[in-house]
C-alpha atoms as a PDB file:
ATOM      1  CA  UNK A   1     243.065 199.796 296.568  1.00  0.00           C
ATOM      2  CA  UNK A   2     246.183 197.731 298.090  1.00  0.00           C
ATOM      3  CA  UNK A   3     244.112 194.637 298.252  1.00  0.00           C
ATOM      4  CA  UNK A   4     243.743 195.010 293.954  1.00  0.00           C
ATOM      5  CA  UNK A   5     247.210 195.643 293.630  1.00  0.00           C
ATOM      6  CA  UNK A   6     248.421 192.911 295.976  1.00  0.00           C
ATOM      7  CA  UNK A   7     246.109 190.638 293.506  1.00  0.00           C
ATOM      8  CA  UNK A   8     247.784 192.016 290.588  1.00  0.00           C
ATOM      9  CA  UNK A   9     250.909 191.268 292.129  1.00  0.00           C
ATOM     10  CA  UNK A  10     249.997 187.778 292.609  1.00  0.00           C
ATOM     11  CA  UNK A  11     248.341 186.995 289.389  1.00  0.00           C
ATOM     12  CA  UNK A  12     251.459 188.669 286.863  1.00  0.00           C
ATOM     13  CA  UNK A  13     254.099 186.278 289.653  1.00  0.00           C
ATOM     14  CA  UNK A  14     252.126 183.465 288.594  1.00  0.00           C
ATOM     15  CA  UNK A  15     251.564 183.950 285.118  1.00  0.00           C
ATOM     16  CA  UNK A  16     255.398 184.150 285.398  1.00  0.00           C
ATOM     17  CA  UNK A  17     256.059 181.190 286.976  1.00  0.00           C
ATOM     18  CA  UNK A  18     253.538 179.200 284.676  1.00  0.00           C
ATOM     19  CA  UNK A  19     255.288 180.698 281.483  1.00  0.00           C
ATOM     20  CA  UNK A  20     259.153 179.560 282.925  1.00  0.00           C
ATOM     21  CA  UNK A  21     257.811 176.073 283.063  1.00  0.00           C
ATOM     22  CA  UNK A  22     257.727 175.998 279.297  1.00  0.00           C
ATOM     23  CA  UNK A  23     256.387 173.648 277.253  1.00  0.00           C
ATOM     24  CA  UNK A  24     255.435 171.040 279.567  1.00  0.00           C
ATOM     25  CA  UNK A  25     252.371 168.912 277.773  1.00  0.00           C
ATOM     26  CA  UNK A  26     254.879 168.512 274.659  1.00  0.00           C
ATOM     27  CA  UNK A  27     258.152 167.767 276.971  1.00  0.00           C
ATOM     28  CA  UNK A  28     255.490 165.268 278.637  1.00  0.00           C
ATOM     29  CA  UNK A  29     254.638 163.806 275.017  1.00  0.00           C
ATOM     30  CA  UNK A  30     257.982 162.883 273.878  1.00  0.00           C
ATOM     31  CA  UNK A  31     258.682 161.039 277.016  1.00  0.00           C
ATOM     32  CA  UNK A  32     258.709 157.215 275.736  1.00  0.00           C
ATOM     33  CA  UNK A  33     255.478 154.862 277.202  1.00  0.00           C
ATOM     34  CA  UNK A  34     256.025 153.151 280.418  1.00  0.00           C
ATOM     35  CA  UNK A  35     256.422 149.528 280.522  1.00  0.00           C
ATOM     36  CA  UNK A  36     253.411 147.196 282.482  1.00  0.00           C
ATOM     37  CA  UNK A  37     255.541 145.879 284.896  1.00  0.00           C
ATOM     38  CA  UNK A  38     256.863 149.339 285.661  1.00  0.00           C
ATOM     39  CA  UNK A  39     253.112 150.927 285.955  1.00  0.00           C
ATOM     40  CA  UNK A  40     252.290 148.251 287.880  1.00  0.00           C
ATOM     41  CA  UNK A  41     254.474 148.607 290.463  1.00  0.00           C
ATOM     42  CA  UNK A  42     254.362 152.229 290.681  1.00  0.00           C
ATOM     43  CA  UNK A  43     250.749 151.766 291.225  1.00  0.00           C
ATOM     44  CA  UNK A  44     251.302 149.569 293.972  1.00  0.00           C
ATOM     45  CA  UNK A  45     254.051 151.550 295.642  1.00  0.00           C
ATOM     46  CA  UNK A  46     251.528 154.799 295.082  1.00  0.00           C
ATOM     47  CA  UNK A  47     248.755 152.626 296.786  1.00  0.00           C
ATOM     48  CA  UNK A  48     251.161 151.752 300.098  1.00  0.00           C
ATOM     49  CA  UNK A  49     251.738 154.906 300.131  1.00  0.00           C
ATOM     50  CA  UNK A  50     248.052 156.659 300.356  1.00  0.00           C
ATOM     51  CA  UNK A  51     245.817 153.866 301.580  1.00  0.00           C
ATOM     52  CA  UNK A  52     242.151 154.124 300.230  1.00  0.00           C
ATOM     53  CA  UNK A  53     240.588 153.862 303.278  1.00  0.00           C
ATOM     54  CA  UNK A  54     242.447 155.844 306.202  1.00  0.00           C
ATOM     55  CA  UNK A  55     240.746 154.154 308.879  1.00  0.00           C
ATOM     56  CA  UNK A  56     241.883 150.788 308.441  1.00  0.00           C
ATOM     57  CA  UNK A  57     245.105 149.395 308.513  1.00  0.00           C
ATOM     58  CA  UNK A  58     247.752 151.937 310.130  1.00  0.00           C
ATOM     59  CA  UNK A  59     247.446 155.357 311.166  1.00  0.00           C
ATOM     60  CA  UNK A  60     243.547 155.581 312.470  1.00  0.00           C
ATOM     61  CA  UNK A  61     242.265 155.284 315.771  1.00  0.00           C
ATOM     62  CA  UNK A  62     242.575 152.390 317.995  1.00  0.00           C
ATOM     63  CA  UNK A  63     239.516 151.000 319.875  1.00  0.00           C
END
């Protein structure tokens, strides 16, 4: 019986939460397109930043 009310508890605090975000999909819409040059070098700073493969190139094992 606590563990279902301990779940309600949870699910009503997040449907909370998720309704004080508002409107984010339309606040996302009316932001204006992002520039090539910008995406590009987001992309690249996002790529630095988590390396497709892990093992190679900083942070794996060594040998």
């Amino acid at each position: 019986m606590i563990l279902v009310g301990a779940a309600g508890v949870i699910v009503v605090g997040a449907g909370l939460l998720s309704r004080s975000l508002g409107d984010v999909m339309g606040a996302e819409a009316q932001l204006p397109p992002a520039s090539g040059a910008k995406s590009r070098r987001e992309t690249k700073r996002s790529a630095r930043f988590l390396p497709k493969n892990p093992g190679k190139g900083g942070g794996g094992k060594k040998k």
